[in-house]
N, C-alpha and C. Protein backbone atom coordinates (compact mmCIF):
# COMPACT_ATOMS: atom_id res chain seq x y z
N UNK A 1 -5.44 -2.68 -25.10
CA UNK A 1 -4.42 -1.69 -24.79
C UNK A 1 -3.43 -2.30 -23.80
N UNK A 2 -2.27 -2.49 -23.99
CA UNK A 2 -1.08 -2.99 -23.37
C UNK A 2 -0.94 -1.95 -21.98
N UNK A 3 -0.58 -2.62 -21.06
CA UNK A 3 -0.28 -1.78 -19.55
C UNK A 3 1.52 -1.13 -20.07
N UNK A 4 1.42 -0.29 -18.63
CA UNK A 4 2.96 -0.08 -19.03
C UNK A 4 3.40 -0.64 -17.62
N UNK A 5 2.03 -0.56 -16.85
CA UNK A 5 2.68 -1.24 -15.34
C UNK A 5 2.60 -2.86 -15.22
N UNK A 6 3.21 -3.68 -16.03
CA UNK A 6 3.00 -5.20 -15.83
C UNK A 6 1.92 -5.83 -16.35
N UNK A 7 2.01 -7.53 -16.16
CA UNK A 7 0.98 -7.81 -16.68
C UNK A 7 -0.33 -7.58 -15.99
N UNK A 8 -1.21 -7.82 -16.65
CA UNK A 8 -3.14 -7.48 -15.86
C UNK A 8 -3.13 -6.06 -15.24
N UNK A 9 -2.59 -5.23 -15.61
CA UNK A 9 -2.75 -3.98 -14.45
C UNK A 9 -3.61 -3.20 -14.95
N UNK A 10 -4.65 -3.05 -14.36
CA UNK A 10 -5.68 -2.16 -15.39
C UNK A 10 -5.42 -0.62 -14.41
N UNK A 11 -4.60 -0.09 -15.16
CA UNK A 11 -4.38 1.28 -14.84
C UNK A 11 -5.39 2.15 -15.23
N UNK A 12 -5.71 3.44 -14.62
CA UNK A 12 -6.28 4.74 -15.25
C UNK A 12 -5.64 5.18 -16.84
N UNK A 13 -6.02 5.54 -17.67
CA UNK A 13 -5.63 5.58 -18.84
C UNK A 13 -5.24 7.67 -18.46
N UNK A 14 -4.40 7.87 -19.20
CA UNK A 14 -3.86 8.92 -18.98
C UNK A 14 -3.61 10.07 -20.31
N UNK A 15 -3.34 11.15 -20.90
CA UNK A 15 -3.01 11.65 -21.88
C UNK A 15 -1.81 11.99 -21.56
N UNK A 16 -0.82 11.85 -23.07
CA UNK A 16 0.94 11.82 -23.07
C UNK A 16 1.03 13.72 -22.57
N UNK A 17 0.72 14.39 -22.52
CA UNK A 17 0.80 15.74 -22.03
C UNK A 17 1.15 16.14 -20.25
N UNK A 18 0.11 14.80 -19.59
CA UNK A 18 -0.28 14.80 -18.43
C UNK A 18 1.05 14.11 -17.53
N UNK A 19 2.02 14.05 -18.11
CA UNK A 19 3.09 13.21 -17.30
C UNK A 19 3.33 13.99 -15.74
N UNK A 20 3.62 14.97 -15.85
CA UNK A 20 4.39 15.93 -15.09
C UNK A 20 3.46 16.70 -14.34
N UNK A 21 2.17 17.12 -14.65
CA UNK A 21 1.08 17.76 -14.06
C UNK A 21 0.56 17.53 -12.97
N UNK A 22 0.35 15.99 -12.95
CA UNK A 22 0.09 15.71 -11.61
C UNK A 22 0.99 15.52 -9.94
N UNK A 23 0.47 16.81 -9.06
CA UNK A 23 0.83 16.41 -7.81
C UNK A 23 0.01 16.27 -6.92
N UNK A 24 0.50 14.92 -6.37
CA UNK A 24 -0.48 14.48 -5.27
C UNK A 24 -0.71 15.45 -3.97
N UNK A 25 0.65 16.26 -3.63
CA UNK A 25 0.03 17.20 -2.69
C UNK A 25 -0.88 18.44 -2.66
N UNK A 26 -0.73 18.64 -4.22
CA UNK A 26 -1.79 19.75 -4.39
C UNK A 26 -3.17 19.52 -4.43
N UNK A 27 -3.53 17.83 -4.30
CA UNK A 27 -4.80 17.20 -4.44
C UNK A 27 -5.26 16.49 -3.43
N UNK A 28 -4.32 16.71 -2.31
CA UNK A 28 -5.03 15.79 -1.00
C UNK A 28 -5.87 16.55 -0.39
N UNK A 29 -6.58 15.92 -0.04
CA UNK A 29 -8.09 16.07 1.21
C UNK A 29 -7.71 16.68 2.33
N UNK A 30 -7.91 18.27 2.22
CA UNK A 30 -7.05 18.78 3.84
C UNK A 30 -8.51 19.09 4.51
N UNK A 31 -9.33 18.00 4.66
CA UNK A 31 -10.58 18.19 5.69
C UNK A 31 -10.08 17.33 6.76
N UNK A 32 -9.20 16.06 6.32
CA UNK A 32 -8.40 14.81 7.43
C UNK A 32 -7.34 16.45 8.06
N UNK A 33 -7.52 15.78 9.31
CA UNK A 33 -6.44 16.57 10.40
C UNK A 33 -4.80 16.15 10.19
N UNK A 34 -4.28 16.56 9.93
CA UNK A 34 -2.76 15.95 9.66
C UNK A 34 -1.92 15.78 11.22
N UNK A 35 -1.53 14.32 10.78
CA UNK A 35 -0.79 13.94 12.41
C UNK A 35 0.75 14.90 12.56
N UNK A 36 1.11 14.74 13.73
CA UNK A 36 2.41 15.50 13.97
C UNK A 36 3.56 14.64 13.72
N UNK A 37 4.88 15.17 13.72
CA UNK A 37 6.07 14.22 13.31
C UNK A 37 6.06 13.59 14.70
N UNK A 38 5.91 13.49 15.85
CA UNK A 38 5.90 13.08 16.79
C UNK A 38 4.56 11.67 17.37
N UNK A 39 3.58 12.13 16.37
CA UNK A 39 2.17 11.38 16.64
C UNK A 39 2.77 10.41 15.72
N UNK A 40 3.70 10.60 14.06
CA UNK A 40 4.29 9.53 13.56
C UNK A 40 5.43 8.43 13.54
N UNK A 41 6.23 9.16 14.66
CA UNK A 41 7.34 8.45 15.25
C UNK A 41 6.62 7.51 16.10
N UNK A 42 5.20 8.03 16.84
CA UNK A 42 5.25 6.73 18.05
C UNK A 42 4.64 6.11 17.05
N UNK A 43 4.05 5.63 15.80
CA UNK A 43 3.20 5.04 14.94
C UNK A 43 4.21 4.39 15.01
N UNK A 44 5.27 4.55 14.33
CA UNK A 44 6.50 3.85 13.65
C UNK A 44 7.32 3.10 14.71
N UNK A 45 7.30 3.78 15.85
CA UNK A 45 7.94 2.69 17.28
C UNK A 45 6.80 2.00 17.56
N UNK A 46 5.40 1.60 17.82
CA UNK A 46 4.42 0.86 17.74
C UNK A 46 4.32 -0.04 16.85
N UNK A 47 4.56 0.08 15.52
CA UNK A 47 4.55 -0.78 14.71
C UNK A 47 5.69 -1.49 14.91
N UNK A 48 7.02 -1.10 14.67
CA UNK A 48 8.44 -1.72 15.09
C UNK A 48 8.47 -2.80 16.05
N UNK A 49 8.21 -2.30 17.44
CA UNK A 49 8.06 -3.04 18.69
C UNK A 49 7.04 -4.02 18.59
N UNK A 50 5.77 -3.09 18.94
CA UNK A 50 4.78 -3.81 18.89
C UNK A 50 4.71 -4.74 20.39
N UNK A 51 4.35 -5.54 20.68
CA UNK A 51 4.45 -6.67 21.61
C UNK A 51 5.07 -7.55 22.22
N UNK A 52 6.58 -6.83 21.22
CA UNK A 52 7.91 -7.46 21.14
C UNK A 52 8.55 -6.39 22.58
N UNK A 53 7.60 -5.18 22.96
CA UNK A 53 8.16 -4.96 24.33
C UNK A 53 8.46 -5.05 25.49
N UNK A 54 7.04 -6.13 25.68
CA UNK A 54 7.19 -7.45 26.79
C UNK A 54 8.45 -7.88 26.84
N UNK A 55 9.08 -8.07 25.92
CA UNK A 55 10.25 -9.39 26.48
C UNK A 55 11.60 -8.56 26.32
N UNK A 56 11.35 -6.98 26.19
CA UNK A 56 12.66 -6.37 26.41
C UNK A 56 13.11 -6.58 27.75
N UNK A 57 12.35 -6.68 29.05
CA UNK A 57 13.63 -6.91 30.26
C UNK A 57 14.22 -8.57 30.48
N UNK A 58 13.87 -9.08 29.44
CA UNK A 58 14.23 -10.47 29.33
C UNK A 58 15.84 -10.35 28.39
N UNK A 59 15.30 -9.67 26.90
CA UNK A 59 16.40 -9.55 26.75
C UNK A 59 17.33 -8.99 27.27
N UNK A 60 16.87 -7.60 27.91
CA UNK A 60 18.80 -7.23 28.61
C UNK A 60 18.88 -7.75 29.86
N UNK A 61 17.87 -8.98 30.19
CA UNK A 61 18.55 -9.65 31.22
C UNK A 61 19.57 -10.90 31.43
N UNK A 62 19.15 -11.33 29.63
CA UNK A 62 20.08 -12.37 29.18
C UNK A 62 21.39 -11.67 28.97
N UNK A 63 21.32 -10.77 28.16
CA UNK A 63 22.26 -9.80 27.07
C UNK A 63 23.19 -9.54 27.77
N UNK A 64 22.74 -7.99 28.96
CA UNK A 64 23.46 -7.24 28.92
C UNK A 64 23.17 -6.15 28.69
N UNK A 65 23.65 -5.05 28.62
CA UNK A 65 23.10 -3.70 28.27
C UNK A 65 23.38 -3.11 26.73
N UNK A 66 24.97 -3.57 26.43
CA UNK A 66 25.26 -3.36 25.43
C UNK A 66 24.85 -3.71 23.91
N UNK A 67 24.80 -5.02 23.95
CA UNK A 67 24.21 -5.70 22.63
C UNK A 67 22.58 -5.32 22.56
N UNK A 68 21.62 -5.31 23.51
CA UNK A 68 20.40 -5.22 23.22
C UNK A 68 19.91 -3.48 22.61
N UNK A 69 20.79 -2.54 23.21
CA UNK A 69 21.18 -1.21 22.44
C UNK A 69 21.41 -1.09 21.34
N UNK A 70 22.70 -1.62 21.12
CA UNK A 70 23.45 -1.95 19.47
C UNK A 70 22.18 -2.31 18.81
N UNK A 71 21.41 -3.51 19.15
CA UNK A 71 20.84 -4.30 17.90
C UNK A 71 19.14 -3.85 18.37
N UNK A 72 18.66 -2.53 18.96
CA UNK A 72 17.82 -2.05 19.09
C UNK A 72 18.04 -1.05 18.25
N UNK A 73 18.94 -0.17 18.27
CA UNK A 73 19.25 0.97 17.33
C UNK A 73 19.28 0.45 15.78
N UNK A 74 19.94 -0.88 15.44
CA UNK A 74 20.40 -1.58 14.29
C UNK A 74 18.84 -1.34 13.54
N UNK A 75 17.94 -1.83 14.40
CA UNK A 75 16.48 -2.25 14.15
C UNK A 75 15.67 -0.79 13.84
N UNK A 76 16.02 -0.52 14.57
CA UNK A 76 15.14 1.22 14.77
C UNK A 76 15.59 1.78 12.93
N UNK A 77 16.93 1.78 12.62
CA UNK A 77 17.37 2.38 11.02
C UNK A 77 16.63 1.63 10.74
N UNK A 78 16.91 0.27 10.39
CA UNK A 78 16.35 -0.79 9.12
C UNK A 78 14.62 -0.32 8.87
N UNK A 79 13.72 -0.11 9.83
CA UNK A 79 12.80 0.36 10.38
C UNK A 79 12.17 1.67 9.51
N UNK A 80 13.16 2.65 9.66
CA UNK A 80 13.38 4.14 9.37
C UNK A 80 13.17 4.01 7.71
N UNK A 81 14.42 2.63 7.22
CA UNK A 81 14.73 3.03 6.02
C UNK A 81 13.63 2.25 4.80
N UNK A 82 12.96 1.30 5.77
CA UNK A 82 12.36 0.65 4.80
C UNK A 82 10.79 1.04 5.07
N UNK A 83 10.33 1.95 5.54
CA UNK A 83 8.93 3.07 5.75
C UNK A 83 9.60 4.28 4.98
N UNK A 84 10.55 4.65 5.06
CA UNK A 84 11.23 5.78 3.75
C UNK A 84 10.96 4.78 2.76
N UNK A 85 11.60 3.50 2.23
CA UNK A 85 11.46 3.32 1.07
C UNK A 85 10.31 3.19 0.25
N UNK A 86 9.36 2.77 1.05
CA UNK A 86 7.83 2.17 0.81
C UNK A 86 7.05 3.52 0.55
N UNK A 87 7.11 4.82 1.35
CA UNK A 87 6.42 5.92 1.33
C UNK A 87 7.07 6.88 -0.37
N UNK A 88 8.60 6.35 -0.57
CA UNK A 88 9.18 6.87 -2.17
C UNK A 88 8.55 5.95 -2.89
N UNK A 89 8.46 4.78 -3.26
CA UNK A 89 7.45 3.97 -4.47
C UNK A 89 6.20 4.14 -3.88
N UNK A 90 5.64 4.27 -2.96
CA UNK A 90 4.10 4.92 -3.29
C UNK A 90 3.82 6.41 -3.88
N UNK A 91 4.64 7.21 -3.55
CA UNK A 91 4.29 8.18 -4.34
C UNK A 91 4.73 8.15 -5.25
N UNK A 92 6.15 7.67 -5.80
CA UNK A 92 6.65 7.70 -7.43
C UNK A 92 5.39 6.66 -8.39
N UNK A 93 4.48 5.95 -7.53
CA UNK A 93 3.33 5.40 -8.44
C UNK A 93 2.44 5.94 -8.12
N UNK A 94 2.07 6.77 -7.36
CA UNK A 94 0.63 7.06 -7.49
C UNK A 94 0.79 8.61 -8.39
N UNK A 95 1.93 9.33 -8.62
CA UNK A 95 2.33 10.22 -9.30
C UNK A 95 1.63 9.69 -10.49
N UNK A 96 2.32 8.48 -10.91
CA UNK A 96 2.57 7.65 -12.62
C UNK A 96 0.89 6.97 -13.14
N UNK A 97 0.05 6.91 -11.99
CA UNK A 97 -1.14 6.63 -12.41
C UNK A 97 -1.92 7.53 -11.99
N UNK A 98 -1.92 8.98 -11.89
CA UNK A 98 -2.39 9.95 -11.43
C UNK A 98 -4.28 9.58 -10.36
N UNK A 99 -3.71 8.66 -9.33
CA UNK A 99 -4.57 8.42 -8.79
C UNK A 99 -4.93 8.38 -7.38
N UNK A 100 -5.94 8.94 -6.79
CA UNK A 100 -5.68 9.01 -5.01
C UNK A 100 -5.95 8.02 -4.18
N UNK A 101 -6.57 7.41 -5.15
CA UNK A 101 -6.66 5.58 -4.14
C UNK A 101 -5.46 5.13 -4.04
N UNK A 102 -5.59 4.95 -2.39
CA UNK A 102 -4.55 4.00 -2.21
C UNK A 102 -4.76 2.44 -2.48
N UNK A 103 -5.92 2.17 -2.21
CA UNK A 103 -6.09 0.69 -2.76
C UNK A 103 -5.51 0.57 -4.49
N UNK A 104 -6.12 1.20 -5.59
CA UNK A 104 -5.46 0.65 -6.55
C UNK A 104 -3.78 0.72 -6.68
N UNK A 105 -3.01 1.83 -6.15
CA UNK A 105 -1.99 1.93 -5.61
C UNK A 105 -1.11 0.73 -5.03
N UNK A 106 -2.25 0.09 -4.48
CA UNK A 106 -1.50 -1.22 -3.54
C UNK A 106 -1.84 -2.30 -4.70
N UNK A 107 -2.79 -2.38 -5.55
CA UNK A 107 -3.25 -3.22 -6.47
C UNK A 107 -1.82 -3.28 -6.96
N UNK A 108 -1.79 -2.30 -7.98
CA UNK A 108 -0.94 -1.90 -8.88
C UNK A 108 0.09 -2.35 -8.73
N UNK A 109 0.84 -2.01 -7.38
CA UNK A 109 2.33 -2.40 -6.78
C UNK A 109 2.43 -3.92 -6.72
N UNK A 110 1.18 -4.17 -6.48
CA UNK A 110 1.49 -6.22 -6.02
C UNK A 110 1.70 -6.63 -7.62
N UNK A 111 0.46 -6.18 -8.31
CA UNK A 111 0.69 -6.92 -9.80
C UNK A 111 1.72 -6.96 -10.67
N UNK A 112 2.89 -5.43 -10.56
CA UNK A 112 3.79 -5.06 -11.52
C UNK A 112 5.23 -5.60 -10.44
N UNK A 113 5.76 -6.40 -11.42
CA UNK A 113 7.37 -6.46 -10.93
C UNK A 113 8.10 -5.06 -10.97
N UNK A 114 7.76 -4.20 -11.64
CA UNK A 114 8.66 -3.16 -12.30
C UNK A 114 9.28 -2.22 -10.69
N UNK A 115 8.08 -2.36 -10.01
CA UNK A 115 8.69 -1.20 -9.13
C UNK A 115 8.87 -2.04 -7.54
N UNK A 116 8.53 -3.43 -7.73
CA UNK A 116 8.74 -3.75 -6.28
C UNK A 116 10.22 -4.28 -6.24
């Protein structure tokens, strides 16, 4: 049986009826505590920064005040937009293989050119 997600992808096999049926939010595990938009912003400034905060009074001591702002904010979008982009192709595939693992999810994505 030919994949439709790339080569080697051994997907869940699915029925042509089932396209549209599946939503992942009506099927998640609400026994996990759900974090706050605030518990996920510092995730997302933690990950961003990271260790790279040490040497912020270095940089605006070289810099300046201005440029290390500019190209802190620059960083903070790019940041924003590419955890938006990654969180839209995980769900537009885990929709398409109606499946709640995230591991085959991540399988899936590395093996198929189609959606990375």
């Amino acid at each position: 049986m030919a994949s439709r997600f790339g080569k080697g992808a051994d997907t869940p096999s699915r029925a042509r009826g089932q396209e549209d049926d599946y939503d992942p939010i009506a099927h998640r595990d609400m026994d996990q505590p759900m974090i706050s938009d605030f518990v996920a912003l510092m995730h997302l400034f933690k990950g961003s920064i990271g260790n790279g905060i040490l040497f912020l009074p270095n940089g605006f001591k070289r810099c300046g005040l201005v440029i290390p702002l500019i190209s802190g904010f620059v960083i903070g979008l790019l940041c924003i937009h590419t955890v938006t982009t990654l969180v839209s192709i995980y769900s537009t595939l885990r929709q398409k293989v109606n499946e709640e693992s995230e591991s085959i999810v991540g399988k899936l994505l590395w093996r198929s050119n189609d959606y990375v």
